[in-house]
PDB file of N, CA and C in Angstrom:
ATOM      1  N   UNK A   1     114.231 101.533  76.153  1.00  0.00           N
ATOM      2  CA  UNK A   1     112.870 101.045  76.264  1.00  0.00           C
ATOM      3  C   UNK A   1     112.376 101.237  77.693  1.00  0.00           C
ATOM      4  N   UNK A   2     111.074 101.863  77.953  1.00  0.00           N
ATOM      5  CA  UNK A   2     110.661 102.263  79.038  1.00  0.00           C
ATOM      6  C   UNK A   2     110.291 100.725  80.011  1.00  0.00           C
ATOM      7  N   UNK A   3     110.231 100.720  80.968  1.00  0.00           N
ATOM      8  CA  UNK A   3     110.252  99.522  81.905  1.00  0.00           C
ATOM      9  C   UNK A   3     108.534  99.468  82.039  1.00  0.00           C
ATOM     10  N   UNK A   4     108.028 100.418  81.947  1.00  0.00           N
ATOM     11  CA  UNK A   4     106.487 100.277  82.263  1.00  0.00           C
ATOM     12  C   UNK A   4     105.957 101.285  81.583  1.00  0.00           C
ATOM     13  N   UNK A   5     104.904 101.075  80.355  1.00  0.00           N
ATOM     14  CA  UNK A   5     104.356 101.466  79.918  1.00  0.00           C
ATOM     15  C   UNK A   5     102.917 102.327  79.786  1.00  0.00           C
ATOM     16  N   UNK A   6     102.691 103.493  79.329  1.00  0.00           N
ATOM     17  CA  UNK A   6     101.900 104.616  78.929  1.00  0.00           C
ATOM     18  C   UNK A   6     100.290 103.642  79.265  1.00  0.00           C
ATOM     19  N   UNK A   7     100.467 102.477  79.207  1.00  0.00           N
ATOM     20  CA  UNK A   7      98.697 102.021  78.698  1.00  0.00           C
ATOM     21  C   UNK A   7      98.884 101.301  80.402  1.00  0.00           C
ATOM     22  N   UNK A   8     100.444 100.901  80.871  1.00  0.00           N
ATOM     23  CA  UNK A   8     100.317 100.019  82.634  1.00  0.00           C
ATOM     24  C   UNK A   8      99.989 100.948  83.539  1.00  0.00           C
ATOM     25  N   UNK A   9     100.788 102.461  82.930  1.00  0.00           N
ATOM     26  CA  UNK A   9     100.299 103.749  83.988  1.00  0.00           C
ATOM     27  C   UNK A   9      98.716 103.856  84.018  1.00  0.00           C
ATOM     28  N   UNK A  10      97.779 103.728  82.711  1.00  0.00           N
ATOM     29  CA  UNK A  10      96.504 103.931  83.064  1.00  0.00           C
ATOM     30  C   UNK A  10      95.777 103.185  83.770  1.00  0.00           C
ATOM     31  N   UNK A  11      96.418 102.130  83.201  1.00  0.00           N
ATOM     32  CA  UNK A  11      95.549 100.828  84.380  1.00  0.00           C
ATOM     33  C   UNK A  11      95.866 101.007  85.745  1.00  0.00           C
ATOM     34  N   UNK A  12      96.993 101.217  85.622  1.00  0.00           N
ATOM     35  CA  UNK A  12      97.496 101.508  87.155  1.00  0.00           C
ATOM     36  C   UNK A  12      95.952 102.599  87.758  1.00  0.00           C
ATOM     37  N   UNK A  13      96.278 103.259  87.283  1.00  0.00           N
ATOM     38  CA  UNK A  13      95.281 104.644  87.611  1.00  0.00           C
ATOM     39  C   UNK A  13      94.078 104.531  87.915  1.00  0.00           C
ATOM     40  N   UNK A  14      93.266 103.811  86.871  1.00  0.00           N
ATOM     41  CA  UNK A  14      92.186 102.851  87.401  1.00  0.00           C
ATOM     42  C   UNK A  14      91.838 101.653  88.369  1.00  0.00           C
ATOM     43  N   UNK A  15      92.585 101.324  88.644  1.00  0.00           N
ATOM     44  CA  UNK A  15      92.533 100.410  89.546  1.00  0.00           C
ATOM     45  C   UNK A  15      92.623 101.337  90.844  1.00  0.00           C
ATOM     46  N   UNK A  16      93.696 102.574  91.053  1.00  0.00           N
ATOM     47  CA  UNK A  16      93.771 103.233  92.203  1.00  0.00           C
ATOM     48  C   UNK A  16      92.285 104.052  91.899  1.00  0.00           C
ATOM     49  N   UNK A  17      91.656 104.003  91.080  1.00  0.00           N
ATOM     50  CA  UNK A  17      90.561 105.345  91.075  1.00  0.00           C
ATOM     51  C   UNK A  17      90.985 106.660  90.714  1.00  0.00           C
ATOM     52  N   UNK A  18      92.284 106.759  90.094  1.00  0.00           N
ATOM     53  CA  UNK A  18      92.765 108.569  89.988  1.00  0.00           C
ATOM     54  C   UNK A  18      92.438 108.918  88.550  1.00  0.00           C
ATOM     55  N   UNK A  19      91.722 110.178  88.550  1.00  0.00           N
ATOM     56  CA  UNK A  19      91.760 110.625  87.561  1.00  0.00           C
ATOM     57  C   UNK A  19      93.201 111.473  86.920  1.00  0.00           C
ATOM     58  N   UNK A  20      93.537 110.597  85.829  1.00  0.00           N
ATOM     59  CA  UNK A  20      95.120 110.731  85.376  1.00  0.00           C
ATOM     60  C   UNK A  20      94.312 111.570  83.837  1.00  0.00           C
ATOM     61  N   UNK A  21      95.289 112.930  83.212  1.00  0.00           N
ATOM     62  CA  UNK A  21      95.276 113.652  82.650  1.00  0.00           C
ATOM     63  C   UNK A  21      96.452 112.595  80.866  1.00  0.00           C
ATOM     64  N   UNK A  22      96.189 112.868  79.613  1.00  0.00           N
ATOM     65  CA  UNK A  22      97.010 112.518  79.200  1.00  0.00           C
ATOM     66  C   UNK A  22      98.437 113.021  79.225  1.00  0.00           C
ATOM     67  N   UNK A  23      98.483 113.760  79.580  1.00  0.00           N
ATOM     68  CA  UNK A  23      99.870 114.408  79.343  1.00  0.00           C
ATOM     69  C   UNK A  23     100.433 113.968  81.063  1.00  0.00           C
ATOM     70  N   UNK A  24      99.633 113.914  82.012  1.00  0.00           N
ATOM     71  CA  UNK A  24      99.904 112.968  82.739  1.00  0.00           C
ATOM     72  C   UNK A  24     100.303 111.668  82.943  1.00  0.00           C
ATOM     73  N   UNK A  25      99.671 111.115  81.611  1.00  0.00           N
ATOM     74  CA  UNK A  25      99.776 109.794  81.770  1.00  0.00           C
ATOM     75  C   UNK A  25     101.463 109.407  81.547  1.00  0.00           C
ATOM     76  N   UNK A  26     102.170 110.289  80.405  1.00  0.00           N
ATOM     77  CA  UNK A  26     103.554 110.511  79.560  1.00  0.00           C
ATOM     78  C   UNK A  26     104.715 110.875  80.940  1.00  0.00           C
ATOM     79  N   UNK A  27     104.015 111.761  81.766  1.00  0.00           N
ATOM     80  CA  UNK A  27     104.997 111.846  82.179  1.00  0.00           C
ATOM     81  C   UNK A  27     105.203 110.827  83.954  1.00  0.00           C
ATOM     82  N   UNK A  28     104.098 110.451  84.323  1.00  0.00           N
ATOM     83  CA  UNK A  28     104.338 109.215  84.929  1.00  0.00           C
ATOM     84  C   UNK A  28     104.571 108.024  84.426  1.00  0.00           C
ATOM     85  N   UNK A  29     104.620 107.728  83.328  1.00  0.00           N
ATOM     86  CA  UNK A  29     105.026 106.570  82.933  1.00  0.00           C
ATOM     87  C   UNK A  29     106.994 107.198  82.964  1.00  0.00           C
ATOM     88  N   UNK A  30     106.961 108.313  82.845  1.00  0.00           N
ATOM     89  CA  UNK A  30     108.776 108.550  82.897  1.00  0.00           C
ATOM     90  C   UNK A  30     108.875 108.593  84.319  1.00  0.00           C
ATOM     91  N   UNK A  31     108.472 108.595  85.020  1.00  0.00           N
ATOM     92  CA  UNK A  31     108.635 108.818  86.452  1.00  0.00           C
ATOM     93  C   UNK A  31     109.066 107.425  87.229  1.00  0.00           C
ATOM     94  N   UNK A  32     107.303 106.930  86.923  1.00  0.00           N
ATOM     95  CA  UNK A  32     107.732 105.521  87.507  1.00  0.00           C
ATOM     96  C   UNK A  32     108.868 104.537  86.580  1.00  0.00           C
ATOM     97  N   UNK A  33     109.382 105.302  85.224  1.00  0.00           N
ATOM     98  CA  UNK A  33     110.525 104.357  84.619  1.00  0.00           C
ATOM     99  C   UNK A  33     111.419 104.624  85.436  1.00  0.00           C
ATOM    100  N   UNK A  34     111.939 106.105  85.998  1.00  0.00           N
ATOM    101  CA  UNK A  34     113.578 105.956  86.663  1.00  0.00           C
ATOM    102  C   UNK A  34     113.040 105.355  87.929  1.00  0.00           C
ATOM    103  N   UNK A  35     112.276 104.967  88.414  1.00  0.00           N
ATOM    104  CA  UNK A  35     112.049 104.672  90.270  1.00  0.00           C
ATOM    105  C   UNK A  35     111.896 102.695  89.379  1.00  0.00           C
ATOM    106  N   UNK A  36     111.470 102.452  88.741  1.00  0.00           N
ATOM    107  CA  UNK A  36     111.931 101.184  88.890  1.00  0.00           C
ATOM    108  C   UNK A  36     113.126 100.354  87.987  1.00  0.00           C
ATOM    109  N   UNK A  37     114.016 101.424  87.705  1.00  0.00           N
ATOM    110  CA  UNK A  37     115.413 101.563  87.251  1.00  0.00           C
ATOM    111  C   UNK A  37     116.411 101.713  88.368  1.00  0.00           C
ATOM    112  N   UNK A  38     115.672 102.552  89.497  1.00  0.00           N
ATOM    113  CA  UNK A  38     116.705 102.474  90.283  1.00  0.00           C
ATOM    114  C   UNK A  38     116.818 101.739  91.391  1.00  0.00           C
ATOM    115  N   UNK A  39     115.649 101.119  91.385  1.00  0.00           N
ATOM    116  CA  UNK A  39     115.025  99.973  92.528  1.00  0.00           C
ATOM    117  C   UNK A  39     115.791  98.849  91.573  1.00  0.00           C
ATOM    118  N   UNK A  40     115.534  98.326  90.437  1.00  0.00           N
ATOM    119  CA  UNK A  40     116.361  97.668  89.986  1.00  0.00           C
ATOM    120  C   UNK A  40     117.676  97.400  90.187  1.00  0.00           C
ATOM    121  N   UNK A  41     118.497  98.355  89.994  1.00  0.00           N
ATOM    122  CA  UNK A  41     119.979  98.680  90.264  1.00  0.00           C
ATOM    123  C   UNK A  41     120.526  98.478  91.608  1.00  0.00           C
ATOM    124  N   UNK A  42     119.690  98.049  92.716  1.00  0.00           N
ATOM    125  CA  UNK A  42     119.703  97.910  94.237  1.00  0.00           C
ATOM    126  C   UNK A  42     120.247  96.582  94.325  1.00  0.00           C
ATOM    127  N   UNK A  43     119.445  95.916  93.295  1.00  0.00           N
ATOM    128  CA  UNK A  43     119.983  94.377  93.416  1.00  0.00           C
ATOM    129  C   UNK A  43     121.330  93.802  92.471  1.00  0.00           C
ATOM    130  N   UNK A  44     121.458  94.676  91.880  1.00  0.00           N
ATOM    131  CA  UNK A  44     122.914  94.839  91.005  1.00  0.00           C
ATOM    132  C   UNK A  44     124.271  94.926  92.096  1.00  0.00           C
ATOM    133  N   UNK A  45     123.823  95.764  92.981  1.00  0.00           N
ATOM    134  CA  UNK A  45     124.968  96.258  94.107  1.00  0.00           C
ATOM    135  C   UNK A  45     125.064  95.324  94.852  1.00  0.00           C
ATOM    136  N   UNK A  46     123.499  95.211  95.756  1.00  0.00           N
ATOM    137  CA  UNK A  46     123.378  93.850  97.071  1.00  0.00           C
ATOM    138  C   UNK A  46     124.399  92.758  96.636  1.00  0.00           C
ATOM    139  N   UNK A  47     125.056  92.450  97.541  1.00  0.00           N
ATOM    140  CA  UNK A  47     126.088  91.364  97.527  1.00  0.00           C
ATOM    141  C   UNK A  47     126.045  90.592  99.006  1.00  0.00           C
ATOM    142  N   UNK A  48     126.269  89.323  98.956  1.00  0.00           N
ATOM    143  CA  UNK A  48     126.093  88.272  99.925  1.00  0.00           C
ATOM    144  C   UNK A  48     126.736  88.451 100.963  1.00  0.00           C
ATOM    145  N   UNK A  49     128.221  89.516 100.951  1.00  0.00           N
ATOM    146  CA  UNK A  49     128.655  89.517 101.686  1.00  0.00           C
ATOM    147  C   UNK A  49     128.728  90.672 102.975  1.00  0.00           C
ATOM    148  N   UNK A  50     127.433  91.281 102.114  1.00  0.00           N
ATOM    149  CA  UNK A  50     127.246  92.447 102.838  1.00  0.00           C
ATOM    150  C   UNK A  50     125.659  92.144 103.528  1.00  0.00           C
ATOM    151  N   UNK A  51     125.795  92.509 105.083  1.00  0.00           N
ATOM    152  CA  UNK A  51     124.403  92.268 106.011  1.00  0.00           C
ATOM    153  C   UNK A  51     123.328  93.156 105.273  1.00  0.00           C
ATOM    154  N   UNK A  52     122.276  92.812 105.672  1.00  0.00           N
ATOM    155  CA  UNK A  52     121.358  94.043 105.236  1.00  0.00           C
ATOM    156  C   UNK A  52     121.185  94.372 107.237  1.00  0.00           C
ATOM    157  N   UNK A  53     120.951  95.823 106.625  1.00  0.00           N
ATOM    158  CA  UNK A  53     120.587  96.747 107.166  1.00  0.00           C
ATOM    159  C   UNK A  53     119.026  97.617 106.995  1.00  0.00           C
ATOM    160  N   UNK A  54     118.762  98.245 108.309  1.00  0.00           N
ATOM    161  CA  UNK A  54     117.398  98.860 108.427  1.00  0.00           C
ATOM    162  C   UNK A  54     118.320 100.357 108.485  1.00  0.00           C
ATOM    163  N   UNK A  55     119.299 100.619 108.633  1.00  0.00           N
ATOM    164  CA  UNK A  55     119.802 102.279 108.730  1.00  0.00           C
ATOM    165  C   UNK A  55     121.283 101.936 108.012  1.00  0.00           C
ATOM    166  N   UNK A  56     121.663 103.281 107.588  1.00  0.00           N
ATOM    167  CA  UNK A  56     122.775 103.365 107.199  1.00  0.00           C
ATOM    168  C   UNK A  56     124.068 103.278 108.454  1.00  0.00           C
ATOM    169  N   UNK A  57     123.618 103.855 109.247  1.00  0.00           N
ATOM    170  CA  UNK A  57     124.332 104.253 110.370  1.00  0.00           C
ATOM    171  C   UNK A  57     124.038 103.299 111.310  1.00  0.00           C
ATOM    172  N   UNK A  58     124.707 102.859 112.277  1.00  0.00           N
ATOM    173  CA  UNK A  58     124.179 102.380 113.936  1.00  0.00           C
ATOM    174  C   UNK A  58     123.720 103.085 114.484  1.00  0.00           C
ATOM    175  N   UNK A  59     122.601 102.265 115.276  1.00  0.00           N
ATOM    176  CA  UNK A  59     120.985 103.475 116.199  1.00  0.00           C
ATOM    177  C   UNK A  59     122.234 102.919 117.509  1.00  0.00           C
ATOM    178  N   UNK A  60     122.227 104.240 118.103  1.00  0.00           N
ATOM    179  CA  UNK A  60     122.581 103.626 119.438  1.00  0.00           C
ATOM    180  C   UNK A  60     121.721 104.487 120.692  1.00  0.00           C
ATOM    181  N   UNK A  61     121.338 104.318 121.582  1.00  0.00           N
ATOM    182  CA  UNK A  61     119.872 104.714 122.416  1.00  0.00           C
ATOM    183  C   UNK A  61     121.387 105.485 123.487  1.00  0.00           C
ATOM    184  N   UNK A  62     120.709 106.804 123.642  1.00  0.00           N
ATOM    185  CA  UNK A  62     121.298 107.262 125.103  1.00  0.00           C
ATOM    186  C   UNK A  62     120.620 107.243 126.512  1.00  0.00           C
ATOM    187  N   UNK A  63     120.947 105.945 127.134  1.00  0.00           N
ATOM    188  CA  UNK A  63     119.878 105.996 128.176  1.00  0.00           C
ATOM    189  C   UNK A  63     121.064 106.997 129.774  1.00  0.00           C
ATOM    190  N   UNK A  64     119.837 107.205 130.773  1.00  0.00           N
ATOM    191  CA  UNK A  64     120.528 108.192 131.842  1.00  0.00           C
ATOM    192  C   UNK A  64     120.406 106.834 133.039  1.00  0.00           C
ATOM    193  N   UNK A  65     121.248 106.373 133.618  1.00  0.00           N
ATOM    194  CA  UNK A  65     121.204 105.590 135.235  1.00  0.00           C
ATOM    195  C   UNK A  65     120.156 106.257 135.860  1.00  0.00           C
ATOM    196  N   UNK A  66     118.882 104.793 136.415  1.00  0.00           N
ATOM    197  CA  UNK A  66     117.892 104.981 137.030  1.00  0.00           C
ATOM    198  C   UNK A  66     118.350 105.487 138.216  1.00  0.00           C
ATOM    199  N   UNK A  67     117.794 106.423 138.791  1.00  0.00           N
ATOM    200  CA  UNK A  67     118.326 107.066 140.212  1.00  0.00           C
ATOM    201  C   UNK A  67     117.000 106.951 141.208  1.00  0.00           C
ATOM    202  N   UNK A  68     117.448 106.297 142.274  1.00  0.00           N
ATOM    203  CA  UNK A  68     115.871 105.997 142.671  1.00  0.00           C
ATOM    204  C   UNK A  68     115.708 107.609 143.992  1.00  0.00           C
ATOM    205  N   UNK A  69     114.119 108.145 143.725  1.00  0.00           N
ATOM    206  CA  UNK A  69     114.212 109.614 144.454  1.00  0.00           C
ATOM    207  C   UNK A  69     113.006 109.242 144.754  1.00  0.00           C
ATOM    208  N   UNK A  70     112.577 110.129 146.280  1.00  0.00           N
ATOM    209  CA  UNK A  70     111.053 109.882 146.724  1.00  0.00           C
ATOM    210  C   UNK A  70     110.379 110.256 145.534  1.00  0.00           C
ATOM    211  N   UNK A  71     108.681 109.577 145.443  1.00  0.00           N
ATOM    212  CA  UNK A  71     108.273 109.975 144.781  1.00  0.00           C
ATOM    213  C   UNK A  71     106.905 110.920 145.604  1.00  0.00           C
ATOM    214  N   UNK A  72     105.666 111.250 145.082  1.00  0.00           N
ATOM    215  CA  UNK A  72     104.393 111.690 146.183  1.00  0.00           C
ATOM    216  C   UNK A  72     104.428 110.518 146.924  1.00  0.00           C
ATOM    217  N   UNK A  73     103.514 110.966 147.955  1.00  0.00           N
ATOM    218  CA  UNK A  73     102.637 110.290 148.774  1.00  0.00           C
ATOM    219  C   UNK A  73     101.433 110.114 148.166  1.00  0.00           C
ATOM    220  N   UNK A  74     100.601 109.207 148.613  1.00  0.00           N
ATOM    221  CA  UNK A  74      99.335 109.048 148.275  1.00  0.00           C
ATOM    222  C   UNK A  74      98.131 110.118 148.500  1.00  0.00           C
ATOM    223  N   UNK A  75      98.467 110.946 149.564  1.00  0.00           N
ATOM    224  CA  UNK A  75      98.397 111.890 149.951  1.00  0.00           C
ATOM    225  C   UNK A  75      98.448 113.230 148.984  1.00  0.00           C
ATOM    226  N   UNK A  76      99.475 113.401 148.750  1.00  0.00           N
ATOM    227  CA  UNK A  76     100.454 114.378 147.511  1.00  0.00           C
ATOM    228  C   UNK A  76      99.525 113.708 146.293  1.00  0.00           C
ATOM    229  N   UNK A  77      99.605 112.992 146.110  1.00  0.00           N
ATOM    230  CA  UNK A  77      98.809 113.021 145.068  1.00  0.00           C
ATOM    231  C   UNK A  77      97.067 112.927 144.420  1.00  0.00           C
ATOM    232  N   UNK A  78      96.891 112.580 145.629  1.00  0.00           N
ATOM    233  CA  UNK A  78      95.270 112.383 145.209  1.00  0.00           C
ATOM    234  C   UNK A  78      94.825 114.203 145.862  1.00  0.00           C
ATOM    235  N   UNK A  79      95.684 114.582 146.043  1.00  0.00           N
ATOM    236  CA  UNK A  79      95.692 116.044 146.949  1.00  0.00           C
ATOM    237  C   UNK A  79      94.537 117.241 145.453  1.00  0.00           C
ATOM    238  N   UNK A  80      95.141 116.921 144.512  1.00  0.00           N
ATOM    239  CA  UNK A  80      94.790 118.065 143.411  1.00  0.00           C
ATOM    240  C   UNK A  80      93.623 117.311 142.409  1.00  0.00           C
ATOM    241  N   UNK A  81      93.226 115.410 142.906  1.00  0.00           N
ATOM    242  CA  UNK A  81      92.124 115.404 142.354  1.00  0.00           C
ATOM    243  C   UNK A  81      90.403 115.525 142.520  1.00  0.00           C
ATOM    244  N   UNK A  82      89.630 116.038 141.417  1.00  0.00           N
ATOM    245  CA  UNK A  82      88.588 116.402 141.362  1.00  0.00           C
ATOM    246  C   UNK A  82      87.925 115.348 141.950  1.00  0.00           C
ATOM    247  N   UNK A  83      88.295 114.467 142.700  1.00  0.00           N
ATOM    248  CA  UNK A  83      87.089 113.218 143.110  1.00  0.00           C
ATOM    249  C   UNK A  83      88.025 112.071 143.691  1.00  0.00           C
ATOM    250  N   UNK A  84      88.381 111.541 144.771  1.00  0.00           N
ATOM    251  CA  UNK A  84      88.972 110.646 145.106  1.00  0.00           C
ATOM    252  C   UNK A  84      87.944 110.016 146.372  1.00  0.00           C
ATOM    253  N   UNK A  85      88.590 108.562 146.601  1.00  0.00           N
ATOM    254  CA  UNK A  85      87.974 107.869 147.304  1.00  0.00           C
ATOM    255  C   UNK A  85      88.713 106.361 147.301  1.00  0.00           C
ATOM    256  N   UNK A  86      88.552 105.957 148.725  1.00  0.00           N
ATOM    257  CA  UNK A  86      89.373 105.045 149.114  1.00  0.00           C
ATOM    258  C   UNK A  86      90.842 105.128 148.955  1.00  0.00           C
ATOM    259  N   UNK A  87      91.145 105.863 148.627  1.00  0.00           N
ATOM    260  CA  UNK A  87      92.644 106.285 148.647  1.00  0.00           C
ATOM    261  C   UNK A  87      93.500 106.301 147.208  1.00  0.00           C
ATOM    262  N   UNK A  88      92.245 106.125 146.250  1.00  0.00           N
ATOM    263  CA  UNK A  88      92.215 106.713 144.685  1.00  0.00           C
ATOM    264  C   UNK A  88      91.502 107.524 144.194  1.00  0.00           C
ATOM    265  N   UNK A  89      92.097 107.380 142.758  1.00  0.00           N
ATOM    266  CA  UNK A  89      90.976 108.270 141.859  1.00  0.00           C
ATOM    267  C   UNK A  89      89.596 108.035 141.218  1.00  0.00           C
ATOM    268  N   UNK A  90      88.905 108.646 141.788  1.00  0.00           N
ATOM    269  CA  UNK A  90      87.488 108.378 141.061  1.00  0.00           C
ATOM    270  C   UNK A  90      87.315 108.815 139.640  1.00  0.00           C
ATOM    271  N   UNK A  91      86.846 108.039 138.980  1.00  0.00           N
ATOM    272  CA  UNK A  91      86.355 108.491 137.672  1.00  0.00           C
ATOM    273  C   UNK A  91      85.153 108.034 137.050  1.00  0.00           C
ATOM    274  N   UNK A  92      84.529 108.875 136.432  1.00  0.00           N
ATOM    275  CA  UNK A  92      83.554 108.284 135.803  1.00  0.00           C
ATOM    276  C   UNK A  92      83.164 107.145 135.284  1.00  0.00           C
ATOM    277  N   UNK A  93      82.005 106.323 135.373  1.00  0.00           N
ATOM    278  CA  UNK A  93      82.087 104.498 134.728  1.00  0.00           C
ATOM    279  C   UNK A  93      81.953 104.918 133.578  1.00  0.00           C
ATOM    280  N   UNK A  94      82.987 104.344 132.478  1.00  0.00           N
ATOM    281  CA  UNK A  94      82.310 104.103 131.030  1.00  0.00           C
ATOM    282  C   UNK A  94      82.020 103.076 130.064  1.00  0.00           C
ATOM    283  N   UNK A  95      81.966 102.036 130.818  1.00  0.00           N
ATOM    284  CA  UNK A  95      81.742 100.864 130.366  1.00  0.00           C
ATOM    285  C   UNK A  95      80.128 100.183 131.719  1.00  0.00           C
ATOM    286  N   UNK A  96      79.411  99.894 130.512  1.00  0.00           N
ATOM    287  CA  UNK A  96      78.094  99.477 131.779  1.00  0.00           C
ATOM    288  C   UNK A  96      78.689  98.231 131.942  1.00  0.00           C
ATOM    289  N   UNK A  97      79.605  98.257 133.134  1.00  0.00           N
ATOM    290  CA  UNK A  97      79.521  96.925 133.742  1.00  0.00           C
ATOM    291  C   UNK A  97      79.143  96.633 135.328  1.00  0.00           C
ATOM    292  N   UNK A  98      78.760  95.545 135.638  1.00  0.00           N
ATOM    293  CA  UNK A  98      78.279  95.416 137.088  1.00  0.00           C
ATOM    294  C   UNK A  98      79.312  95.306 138.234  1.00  0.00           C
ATOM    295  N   UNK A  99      79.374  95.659 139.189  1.00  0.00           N
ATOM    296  CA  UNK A  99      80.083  95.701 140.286  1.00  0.00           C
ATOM    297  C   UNK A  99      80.386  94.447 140.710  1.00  0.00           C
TER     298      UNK A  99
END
């Protein structure tokens, strides 16, 4: 016996707005039967004694030791911009606000 039925797929369909074909309708209703057969079967396995998890595997991050190195000058850097002043960058206002 199918878990969700030929007439839940249409409603389904309508409610999303899709125009669903009949022979469409037959074979998403088999579609969404094995996907909530096998979503089912998830909780058959889950056992108390097992954590849940977000990955199968452990994420482990490769970070590199901060190495501290000169960086520019203020100088060096405002050097290549189109508009500086006071010892920054100028940019265009884009918000009308008052000074």
């Amino acid at each position: 016996m199918a878990a969700i039925s030929r007439e839940e797929v249409a409603h389904l369909a309508r409610l999303s707005r899709l125009a669903v074909t009949e022979e469409e309708l037959d074979k998403f209703a088999g579609q969404l039967d094995v996907i909530l057969q096998s979503v089912a079967r998830i909780g058959d396995v889950a056992a108390e004694d097992i954590p849940p998890t977000s990955h199968s595997v452990p994420l482990t991050n490769v970070y590199r030791d901060d190495v501290v190195r000169p960086g520019l000058t203020q100088d060096e850097a405002l050097s290549g911009a189109p508009d500086a002043a006071d010892g920054r960058f100028r940019v265009p206002r884009i918000l009308d606000e008052e000074e």
